[in-house]
Protein backbone atom coordinates (compact mmCIF):
# COMPACT_ATOMS: atom_id res chain seq x y z
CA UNK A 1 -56.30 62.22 -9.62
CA UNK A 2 -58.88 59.79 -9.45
CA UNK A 3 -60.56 60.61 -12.57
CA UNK A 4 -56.78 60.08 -14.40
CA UNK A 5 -56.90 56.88 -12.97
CA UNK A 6 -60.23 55.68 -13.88
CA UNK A 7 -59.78 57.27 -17.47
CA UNK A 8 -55.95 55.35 -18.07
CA UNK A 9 -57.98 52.15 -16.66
CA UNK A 10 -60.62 52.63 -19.08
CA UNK A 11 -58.20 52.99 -21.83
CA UNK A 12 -56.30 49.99 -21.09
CA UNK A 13 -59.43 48.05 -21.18
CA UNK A 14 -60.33 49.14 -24.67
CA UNK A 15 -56.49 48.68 -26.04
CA UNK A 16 -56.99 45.13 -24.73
CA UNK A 17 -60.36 44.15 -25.99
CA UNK A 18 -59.28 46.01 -29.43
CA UNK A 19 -56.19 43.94 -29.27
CA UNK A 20 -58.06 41.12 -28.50
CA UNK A 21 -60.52 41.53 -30.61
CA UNK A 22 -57.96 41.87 -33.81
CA UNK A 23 -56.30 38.50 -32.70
CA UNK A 24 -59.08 36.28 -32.74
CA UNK A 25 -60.11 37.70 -35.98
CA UNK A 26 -56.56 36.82 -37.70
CA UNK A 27 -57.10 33.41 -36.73
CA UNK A 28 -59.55 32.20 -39.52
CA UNK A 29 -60.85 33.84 -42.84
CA UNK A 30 -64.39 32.61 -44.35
CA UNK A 31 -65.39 33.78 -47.65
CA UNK A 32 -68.62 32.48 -49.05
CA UNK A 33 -71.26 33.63 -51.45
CA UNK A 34 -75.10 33.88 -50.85
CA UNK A 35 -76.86 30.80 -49.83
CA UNK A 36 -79.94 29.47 -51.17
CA UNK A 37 -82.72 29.21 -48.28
CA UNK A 38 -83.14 25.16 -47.41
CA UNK A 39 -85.98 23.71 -45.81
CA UNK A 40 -85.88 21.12 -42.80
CA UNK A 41 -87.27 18.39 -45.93
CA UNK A 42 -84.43 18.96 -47.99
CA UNK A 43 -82.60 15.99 -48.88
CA UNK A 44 -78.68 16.86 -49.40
CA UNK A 45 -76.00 14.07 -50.20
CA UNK A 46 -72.51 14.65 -49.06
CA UNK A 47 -70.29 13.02 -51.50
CA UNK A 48 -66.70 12.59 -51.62
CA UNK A 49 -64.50 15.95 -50.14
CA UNK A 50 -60.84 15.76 -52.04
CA UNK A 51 -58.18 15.29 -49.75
CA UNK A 52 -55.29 17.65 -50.87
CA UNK A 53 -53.59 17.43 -47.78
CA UNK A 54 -50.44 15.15 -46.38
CA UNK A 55 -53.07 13.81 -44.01
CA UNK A 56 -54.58 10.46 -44.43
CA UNK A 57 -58.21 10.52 -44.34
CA UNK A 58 -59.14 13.74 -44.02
CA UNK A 59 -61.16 13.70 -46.67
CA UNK A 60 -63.44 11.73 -44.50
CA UNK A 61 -63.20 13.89 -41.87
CA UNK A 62 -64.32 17.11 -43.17
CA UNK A 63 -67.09 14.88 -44.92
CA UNK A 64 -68.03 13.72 -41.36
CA UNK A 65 -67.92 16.39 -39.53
CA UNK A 66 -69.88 18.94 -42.92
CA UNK A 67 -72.63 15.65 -42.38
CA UNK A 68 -72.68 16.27 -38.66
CA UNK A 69 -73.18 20.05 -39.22
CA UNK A 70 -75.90 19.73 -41.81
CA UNK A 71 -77.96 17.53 -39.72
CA UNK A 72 -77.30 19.77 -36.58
CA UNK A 73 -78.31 23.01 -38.31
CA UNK A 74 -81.66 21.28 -39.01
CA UNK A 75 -81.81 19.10 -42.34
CA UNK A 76 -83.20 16.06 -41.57
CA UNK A 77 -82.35 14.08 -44.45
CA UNK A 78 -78.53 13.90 -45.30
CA UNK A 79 -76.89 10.82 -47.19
CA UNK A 80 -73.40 10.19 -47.41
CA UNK A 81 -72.14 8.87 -50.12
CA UNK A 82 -70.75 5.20 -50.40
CA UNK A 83 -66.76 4.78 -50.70
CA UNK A 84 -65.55 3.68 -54.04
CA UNK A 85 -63.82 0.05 -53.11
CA UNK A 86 -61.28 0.91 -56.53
CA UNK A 87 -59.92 3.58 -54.71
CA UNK A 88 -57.14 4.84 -52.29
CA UNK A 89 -59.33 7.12 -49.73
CA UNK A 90 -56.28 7.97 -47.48
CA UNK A 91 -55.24 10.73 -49.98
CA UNK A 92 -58.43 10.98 -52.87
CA UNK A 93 -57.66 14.04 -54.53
CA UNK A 94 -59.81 13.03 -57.91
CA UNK A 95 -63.24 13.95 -56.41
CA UNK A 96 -63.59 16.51 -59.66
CA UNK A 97 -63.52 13.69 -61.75
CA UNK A 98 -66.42 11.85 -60.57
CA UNK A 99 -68.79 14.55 -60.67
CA UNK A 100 -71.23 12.93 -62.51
CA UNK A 101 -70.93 9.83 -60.82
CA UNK A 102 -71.86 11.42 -57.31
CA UNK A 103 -74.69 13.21 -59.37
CA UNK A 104 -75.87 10.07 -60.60
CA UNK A 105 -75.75 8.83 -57.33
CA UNK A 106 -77.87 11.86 -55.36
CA UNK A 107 -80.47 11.37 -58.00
CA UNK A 108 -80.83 7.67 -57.13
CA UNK A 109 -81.18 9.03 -53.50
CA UNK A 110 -83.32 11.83 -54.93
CA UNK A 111 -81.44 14.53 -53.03
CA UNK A 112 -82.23 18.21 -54.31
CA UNK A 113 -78.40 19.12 -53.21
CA UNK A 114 -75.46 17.65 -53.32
CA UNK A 115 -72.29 19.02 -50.81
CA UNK A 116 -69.01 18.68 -52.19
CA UNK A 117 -65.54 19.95 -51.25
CA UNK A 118 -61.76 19.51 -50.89
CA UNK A 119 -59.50 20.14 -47.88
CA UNK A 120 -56.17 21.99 -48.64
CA UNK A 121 -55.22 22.05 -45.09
CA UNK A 122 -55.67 19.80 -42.24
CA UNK A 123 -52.27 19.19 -39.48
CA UNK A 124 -50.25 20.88 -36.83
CA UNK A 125 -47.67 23.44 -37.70
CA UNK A 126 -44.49 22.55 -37.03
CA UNK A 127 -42.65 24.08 -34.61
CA UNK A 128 -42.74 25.19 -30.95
CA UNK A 129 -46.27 25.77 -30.45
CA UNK A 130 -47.65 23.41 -33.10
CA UNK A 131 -51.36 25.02 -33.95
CA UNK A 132 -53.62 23.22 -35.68
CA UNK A 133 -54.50 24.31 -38.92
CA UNK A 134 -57.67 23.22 -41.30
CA UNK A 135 -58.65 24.88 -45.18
CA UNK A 136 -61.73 24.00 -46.71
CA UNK A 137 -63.62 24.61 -49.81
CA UNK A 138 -67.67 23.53 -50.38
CA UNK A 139 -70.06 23.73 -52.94
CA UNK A 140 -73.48 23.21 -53.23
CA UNK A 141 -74.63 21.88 -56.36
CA UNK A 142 -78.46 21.77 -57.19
CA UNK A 143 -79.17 18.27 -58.01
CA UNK A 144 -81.42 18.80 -60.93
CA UNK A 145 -79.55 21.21 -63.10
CA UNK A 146 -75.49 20.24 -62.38
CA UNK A 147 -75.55 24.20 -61.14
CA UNK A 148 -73.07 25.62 -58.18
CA UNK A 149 -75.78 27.45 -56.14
CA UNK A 150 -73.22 28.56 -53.09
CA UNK A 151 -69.74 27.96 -52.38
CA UNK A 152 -67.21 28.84 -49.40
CA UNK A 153 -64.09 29.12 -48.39
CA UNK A 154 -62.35 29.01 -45.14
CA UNK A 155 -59.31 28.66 -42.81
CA UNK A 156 -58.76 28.73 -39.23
CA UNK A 157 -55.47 28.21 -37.00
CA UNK A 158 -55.82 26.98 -32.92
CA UNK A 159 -53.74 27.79 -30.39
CA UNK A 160 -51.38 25.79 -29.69
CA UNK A 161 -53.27 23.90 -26.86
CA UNK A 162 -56.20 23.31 -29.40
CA UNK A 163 -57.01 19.85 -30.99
CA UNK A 164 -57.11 19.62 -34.56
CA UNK A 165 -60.68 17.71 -34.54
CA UNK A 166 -61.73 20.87 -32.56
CA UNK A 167 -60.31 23.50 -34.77
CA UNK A 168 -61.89 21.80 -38.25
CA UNK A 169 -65.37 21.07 -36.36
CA UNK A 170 -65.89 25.27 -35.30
CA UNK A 171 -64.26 26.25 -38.82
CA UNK A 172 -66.60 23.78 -41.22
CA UNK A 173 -69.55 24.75 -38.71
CA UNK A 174 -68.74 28.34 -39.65
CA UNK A 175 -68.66 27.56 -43.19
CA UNK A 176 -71.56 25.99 -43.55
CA UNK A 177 -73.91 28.32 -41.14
CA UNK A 178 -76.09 29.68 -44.50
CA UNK A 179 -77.37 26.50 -45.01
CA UNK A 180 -78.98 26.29 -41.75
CA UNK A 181 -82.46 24.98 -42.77
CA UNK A 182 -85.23 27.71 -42.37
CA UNK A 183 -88.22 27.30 -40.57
């Protein structure tokens, strides 16, 4: 009897960590390809990250925040680029456009990289619970050639108690993880 017991418990542990493990794992999807391997001296500009959202600035957020998680994953040297004055940052969604600009402008800084991006999602869901919900896209673009060497994709959703800041910080961190710099 006591062995049915233990054996049911058992089960119901596994069903529950299985379960568990399933739902965090529909939460976010990250698809990236290969990284090249930085070095703490790499110099990488952050320029502009489209804003294709309904939410002012958060353009500027992701760009913040992809900064922050650069520096923190051990390059010491990233720039971010200056704010065009001509232009409406609350909602810049022509980033692609000035390509060549902000690779004009990580040469002056002579950067060897240059991360760029767009958000497609960054708010609450509406509703009862109202998760937070953030999509990104980067590329890396070597700084002497105009060539994509990595890119990624990603998108996470919170619980409903979770802050959007919070949500976008662990998703762009997990997005950006292959460019930790190597020792």
């Amino acid at each position: 009897m006591y062995g049915i017991k233990r054996l049911a418990r058992t089960s119901a542990w596994c069903v529950a960590a299985t379960a568990l493990a399933l739902l965090v794992s529909a939460c976010g999807t990250v698809r990236q390809t290969s990284g090249p391997a930085l070095a703490r001296g790499d110099k990488v500009a952050v320029v502009s990250i489209a804003n294709y959202t309904e939410t002012p600035d958060a353009g500027k957020s992701a760009e913040s925040i992809a900064a922050n998680t650069l520096r923190a994953g051990g390059i010491a040297d990233v720039r971010i680029a200056p704010a065009d004055s001509n232009r409406n940052s609350l909602f810049d969604t022509t980033q692609r456009a000035d390509g060549d600009k902000a690779l004009e402008w990580a040469r002056s800084q002579n950067a060897r990289y240059v991360l760029s991006g767009a958000v497609e999602e960054w708010r609450y869901k509406t509703g009862v619970d109202g998760e937070p919900v953030v999509g990104v896209t980067f590329e890396l673009i070597d700084v002497s050639n105009g060539a994509v060497v990595w890119s990624a994709t990603g998108t996470r959703t919170g619980w409903s108690r979770s802050g959007l800041s919070g949500v976008a910080t662990s998703l762009i961190a997990r997005v950006l993880s292959p460019l930790q710099a190597r020792q």
